[in-house]
C-alpha atoms as a PDB file:
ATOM      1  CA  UNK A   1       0.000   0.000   0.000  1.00  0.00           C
ATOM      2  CA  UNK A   2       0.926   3.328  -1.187  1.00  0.00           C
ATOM      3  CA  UNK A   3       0.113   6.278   1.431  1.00  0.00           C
ATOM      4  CA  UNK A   4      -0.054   9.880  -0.547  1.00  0.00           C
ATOM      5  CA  UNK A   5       0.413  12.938   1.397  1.00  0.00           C
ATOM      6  CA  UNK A   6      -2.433  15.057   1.527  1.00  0.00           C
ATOM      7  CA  UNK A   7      -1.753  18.590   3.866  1.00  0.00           C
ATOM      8  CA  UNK A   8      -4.847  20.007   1.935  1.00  0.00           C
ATOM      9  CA  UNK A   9      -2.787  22.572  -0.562  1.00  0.00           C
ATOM     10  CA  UNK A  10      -1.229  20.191  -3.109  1.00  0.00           C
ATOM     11  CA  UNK A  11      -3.227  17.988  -5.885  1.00  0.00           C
ATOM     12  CA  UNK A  12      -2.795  14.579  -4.740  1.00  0.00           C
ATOM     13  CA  UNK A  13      -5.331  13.478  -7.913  1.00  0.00           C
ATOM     14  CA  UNK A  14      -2.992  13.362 -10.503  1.00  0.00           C
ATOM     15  CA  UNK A  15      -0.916  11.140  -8.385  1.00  0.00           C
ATOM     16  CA  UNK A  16      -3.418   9.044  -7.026  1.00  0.00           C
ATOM     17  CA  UNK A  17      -4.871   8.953 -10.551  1.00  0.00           C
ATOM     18  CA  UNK A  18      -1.353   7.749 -11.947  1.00  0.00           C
ATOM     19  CA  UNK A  19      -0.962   5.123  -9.577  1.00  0.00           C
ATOM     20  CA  UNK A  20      -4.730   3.864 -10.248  1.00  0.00           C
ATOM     21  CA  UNK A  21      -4.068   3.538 -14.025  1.00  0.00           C
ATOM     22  CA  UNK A  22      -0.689   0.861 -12.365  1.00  0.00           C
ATOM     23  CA  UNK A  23      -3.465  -0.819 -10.513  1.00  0.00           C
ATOM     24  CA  UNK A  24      -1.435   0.043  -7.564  1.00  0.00           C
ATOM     25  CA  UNK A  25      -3.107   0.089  -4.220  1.00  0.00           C
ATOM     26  CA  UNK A  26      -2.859   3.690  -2.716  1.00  0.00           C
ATOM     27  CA  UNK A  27      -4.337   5.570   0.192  1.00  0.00           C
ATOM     28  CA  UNK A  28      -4.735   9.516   0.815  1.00  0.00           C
ATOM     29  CA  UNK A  29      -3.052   9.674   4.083  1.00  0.00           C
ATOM     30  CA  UNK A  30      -4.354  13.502   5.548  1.00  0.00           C
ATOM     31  CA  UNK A  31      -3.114  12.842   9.012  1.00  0.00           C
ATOM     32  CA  UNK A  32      -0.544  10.070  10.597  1.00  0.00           C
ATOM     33  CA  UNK A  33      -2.038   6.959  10.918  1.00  0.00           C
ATOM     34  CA  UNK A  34      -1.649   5.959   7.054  1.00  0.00           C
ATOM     35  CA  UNK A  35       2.048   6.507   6.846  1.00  0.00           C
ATOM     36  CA  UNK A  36       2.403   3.870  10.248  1.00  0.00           C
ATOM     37  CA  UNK A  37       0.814   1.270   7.972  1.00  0.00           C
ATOM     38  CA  UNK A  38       2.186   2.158   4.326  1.00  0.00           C
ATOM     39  CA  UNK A  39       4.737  -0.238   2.421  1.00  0.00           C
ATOM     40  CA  UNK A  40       6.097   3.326   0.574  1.00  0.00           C
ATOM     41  CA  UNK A  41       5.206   6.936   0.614  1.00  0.00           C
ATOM     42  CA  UNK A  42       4.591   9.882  -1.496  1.00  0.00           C
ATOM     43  CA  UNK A  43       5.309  13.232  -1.090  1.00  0.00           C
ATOM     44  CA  UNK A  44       3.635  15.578  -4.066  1.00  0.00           C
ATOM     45  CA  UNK A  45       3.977  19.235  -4.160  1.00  0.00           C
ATOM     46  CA  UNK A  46       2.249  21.980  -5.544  1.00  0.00           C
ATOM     47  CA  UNK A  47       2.171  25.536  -4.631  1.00  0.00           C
ATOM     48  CA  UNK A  48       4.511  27.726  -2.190  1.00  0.00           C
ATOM     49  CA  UNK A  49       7.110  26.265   0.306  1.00  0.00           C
ATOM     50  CA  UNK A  50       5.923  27.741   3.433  1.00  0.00           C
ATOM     51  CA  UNK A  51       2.230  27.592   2.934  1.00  0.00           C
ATOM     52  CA  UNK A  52       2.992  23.395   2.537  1.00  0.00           C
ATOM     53  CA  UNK A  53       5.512  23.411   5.430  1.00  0.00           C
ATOM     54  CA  UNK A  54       2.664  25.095   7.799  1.00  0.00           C
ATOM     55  CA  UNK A  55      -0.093  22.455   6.994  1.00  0.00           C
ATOM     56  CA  UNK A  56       2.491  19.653   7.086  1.00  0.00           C
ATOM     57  CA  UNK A  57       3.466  20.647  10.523  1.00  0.00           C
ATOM     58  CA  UNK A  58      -0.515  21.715  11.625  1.00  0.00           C
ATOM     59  CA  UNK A  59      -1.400  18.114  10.366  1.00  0.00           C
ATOM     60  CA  UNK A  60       1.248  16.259  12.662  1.00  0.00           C
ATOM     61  CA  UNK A  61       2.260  14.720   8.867  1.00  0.00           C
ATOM     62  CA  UNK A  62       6.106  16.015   9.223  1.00  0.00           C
ATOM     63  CA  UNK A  63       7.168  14.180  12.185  1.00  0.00           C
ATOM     64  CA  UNK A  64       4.903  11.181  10.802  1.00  0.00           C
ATOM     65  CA  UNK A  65       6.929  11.226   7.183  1.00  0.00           C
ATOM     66  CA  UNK A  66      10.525  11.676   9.134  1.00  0.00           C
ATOM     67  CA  UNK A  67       9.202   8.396  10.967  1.00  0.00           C
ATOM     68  CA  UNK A  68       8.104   7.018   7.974  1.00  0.00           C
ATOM     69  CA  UNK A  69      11.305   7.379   6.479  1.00  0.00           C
ATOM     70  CA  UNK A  70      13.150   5.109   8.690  1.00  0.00           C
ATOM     71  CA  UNK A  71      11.446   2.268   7.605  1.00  0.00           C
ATOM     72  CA  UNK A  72       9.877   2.344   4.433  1.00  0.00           C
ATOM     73  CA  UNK A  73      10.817   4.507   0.867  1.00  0.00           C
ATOM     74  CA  UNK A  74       9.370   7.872   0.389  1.00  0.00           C
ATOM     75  CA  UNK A  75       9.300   9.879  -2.809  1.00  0.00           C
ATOM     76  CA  UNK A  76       9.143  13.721  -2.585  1.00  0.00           C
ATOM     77  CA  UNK A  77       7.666  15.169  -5.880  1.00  0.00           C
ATOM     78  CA  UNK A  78       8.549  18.483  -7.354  1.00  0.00           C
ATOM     79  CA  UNK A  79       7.585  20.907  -4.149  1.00  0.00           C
ATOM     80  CA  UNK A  80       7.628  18.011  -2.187  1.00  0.00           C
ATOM     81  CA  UNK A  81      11.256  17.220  -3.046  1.00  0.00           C
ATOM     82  CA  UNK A  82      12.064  20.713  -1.958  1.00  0.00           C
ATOM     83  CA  UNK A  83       9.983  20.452   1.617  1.00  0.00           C
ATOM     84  CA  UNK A  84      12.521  17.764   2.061  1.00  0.00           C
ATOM     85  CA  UNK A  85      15.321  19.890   2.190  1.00  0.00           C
ATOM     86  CA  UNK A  86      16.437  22.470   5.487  1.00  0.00           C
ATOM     87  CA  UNK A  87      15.150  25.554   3.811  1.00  0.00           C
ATOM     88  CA  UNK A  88      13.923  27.462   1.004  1.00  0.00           C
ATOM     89  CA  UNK A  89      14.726  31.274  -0.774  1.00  0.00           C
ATOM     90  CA  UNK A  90      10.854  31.044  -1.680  1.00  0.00           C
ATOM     91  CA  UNK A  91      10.399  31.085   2.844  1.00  0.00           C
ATOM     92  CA  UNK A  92      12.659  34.089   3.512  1.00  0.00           C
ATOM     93  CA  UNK A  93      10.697  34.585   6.618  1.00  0.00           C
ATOM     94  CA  UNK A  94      12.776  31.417   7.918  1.00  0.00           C
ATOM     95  CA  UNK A  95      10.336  28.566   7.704  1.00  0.00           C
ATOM     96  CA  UNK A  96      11.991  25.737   7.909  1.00  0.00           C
ATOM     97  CA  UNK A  97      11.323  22.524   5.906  1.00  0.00           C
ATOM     98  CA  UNK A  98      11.579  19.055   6.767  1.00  0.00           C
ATOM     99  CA  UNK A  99      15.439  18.889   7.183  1.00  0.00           C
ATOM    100  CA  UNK A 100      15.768  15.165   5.534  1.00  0.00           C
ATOM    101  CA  UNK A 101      18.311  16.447   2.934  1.00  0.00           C
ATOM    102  CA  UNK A 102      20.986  18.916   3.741  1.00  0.00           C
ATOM    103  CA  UNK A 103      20.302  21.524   1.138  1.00  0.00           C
ATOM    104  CA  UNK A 104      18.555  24.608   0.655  1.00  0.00           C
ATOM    105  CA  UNK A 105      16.284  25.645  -2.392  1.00  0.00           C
ATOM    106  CA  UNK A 106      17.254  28.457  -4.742  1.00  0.00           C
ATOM    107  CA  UNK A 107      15.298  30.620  -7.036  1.00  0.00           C
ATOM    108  CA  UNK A 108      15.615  29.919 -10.430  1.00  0.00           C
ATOM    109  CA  UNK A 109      18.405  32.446 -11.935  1.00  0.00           C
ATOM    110  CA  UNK A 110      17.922  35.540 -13.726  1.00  0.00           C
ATOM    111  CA  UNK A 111      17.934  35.266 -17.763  1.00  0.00           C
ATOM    112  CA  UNK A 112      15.479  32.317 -17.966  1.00  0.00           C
ATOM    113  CA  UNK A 113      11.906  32.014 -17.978  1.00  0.00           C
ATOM    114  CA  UNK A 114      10.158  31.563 -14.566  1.00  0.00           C
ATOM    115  CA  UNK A 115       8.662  28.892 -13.629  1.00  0.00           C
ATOM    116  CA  UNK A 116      10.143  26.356 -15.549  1.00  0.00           C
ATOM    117  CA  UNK A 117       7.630  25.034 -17.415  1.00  0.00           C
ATOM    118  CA  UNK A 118       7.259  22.413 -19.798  1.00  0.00           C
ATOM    119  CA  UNK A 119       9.420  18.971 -21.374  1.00  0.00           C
ATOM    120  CA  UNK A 120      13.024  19.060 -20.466  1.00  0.00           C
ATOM    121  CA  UNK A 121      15.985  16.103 -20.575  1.00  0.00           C
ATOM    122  CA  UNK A 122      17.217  14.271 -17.503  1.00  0.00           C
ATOM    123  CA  UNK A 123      21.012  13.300 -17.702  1.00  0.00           C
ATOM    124  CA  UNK A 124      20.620  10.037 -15.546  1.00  0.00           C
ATOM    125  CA  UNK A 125      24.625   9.813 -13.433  1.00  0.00           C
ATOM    126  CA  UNK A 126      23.808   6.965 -11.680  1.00  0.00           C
ATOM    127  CA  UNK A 127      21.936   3.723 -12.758  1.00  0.00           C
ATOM    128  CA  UNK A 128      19.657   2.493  -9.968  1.00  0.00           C
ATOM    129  CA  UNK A 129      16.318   0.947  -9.560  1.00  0.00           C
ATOM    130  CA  UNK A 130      14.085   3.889  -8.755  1.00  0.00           C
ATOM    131  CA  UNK A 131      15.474   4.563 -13.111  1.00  0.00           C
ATOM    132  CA  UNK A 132      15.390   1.582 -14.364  1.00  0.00           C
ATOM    133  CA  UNK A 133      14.741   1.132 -18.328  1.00  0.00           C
ATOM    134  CA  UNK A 134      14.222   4.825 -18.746  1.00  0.00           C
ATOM    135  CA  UNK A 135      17.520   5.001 -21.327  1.00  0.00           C
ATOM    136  CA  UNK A 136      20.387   7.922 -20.278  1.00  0.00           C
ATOM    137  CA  UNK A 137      18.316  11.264 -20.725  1.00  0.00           C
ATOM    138  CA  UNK A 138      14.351  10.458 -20.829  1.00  0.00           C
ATOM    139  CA  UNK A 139      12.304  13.737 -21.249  1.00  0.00           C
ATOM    140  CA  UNK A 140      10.470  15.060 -18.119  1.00  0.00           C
ATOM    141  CA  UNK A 141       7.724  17.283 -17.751  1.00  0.00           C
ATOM    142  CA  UNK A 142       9.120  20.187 -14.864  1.00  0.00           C
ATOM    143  CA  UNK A 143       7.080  22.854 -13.410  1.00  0.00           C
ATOM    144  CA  UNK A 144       8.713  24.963 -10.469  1.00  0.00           C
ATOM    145  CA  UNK A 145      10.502  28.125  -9.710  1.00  0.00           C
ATOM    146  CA  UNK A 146      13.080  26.862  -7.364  1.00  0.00           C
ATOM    147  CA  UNK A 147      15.401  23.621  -7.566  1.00  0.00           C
ATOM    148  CA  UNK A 148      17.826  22.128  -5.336  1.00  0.00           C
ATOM    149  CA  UNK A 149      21.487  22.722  -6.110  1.00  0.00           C
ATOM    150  CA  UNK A 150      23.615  19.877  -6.813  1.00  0.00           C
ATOM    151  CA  UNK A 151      25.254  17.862  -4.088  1.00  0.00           C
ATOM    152  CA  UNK A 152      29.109  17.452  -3.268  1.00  0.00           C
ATOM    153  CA  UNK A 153      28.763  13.996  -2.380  1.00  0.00           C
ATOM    154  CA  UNK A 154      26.951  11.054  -4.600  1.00  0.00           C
ATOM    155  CA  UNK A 155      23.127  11.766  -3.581  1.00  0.00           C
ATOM    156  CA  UNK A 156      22.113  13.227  -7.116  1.00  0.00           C
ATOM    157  CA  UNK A 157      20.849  10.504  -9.538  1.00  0.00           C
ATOM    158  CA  UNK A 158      19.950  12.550 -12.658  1.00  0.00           C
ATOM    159  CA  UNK A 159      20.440  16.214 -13.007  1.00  0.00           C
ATOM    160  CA  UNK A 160      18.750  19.011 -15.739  1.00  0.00           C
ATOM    161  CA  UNK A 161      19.980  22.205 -17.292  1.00  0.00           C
ATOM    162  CA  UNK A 162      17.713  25.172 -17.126  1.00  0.00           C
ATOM    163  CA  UNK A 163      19.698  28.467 -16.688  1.00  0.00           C
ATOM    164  CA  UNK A 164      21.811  26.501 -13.902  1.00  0.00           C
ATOM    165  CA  UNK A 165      22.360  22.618 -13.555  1.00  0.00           C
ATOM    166  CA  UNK A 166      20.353  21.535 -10.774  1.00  0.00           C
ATOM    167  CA  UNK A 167      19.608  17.913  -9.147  1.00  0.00           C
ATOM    168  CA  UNK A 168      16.353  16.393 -10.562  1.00  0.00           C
ATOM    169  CA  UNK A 169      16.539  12.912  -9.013  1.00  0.00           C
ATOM    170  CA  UNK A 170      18.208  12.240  -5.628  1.00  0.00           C
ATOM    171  CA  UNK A 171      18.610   9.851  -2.723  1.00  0.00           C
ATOM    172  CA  UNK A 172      19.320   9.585   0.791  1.00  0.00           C
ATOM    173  CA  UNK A 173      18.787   6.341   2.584  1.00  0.00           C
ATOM    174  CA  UNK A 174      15.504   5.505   2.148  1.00  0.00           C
ATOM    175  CA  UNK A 175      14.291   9.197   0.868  1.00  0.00           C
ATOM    176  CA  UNK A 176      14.009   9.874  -3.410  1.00  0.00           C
ATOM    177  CA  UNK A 177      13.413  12.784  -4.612  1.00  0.00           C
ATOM    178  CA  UNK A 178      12.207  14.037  -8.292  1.00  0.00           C
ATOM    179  CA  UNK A 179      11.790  17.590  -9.382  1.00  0.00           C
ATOM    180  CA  UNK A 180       9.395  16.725 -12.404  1.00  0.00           C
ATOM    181  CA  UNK A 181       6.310  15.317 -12.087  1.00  0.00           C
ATOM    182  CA  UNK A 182       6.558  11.857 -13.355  1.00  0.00           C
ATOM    183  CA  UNK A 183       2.883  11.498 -12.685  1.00  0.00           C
ATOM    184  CA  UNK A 184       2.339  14.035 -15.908  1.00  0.00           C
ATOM    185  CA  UNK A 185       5.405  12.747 -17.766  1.00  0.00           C
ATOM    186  CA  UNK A 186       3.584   9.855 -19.823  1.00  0.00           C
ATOM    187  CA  UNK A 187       5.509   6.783 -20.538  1.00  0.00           C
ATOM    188  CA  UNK A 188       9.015   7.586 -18.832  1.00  0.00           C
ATOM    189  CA  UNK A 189       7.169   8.995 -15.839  1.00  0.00           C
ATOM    190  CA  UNK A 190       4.770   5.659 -15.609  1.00  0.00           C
ATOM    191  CA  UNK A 191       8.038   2.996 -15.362  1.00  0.00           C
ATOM    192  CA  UNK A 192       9.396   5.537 -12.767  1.00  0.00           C
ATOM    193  CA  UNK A 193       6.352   5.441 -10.449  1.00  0.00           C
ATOM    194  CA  UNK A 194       5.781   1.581 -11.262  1.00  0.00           C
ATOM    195  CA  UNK A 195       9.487   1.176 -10.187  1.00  0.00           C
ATOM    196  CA  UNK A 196       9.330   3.282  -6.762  1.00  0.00           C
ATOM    197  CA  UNK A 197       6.067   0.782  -6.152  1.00  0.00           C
ATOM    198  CA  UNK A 198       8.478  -2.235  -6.770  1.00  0.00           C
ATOM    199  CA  UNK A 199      11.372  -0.688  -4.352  1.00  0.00           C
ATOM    200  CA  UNK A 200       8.234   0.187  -1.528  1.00  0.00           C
ATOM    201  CA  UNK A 201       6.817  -3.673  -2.045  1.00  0.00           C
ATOM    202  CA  UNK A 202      10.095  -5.189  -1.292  1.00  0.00           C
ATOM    203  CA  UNK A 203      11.633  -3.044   1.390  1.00  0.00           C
ATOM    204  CA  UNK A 204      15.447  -3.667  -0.380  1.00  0.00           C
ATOM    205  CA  UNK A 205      18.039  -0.914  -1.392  1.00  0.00           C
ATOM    206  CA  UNK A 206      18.620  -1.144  -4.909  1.00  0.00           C
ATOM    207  CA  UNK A 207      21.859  -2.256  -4.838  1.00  0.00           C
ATOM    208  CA  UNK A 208      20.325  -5.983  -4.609  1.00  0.00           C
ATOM    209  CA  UNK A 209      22.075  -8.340  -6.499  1.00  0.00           C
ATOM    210  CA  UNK A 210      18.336  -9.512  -8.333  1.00  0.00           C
ATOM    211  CA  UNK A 211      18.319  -5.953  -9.785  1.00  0.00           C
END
C-alpha cells in the first residue's frame, strides 16, 4: 500500500490517478495513521514552500513522514522534493522545511523564464532501480521556480539544465526525490512510479544483487 500525502494545498489526484491507471493500491493519508501502515510513501507538491511546510506541521504529517522514512521509501515530488530539504529562498521569513536532505532551495536564476515550465531532458549519473529502463536522458515534464542545487557527495541521480544545472533525481537512505512530475510525464514517468512501487513492495536498497 501506497500512502499519498495530503496537507490540503497540493493535488494529490494526478498522483493518485497515476498510480490507479498501475493498478497500484494507494491511500490519501491527511493525518498520521496511514504513513504507520504504508509499504512506501509519497510526497507531491504543488504551490509555495511555506504555505505546505505550515499544513504539514498543523497536520502532525512532518514528524509522521521523518518516521516514515526510517522504515519504508518515500518519494518527494517536485515541491515536495524541496519540503525535504532544510530551507527554502521562496520562505525568507525562515520557515523551515523538513530537514531530511541537507540543502537549501534556490530561485531559479535571472535570464530564464520563470517557472520552468514544460518537457526538459534528464542526464541520468547513476543507474539504480528507482530509473530503471528509462535510457540515459528520458524527457520530463518540470514545473517549479526553485530547484535544489547539486550535491558534493553522490546523492544526485539525474540532473537538468535550465539556466543553472540543478539535481532532478536524488537519494538519501531511504528518501528519493524528483523535481518533475513523473505522474504528468507519460511513458518515462509511468516505469518511474511503477518502479518506486516495486522498491516500496520489497523493502530492499537497490543495490540488490536480483536488480
Amino acid at each position: 500500500m501506497i500512502a499519498i500525502i495530503d496537507y490540503g494545498l497540493n493535488n494529490v489526484r494526478s498522483v493518485a490517478n497515476a498510480l490507479g491507471r498501475l493498478n497500484v493500491k494507494y491511500v490519501i493519508a491527511s493525518e498520521p495513521t496511514p504513513l504507520q501502515r504504508a509499504d512506501g510513501v509519497i510526497l507531491p507538491g504543488v504551490g509555495a514552500f511555506a504555505a505546505g511546510m505550515c499544513a504539514m506541521r498543523a497536520a502532525g504529517l512532518d514528524d509522521a513522514l521523518r518516521e516514515a522514512a526510517q522504515r519504508v521509501p518515500v518519494l518527494g515530488i517536485c515541491l515536495g522534493m524541496q519540503m525535504l530539504a532544510a530551507s527554502s529562498d521562496e520562505a525568507p521569513g525562515g520557515e523551515a522545511g523538513l530537514g531530511i536532505i541537507n540543502r537549501r532551495a534556490n530561485r531559479l536564476p535571472r535570464g530564464v523564464k520563470v517557472p520552468h515550465v514544460g518537457w526538459n531532458r534528464v542526464q541520468i549519473l547513476q543507474s539504480t532501480c528507482l530509473l530503471r529502463d528509462l535510457g540515459e536522458a528520458p524527457y520530463m515534464y518540470f514545473t517549479h521556480s526553485y530547484y535544489l542545487p547539486p550535491a558534493e557527495n553522490d546523492s544526485d541521480l539525474a540532473v537538468t539544465e535550465y539556466g543553472v544545472r540543478f539535481a532532478s533525481v536524488l537519494r538519501e537512505g531511504n528518501i528519493w526525490g524528483v523535481q518533475f512530475h513523473p505522474e504528468k510525464s507519460g511513458h518515462y514517468g509511468s516505469r518511474l512510479l511503477r518502479n518506486f512501487v516495486r522498491l516500496a513492495g520489497r523493502c530492499e536498497d537497490e543495490s540488490h544483487p536480483s536488480d
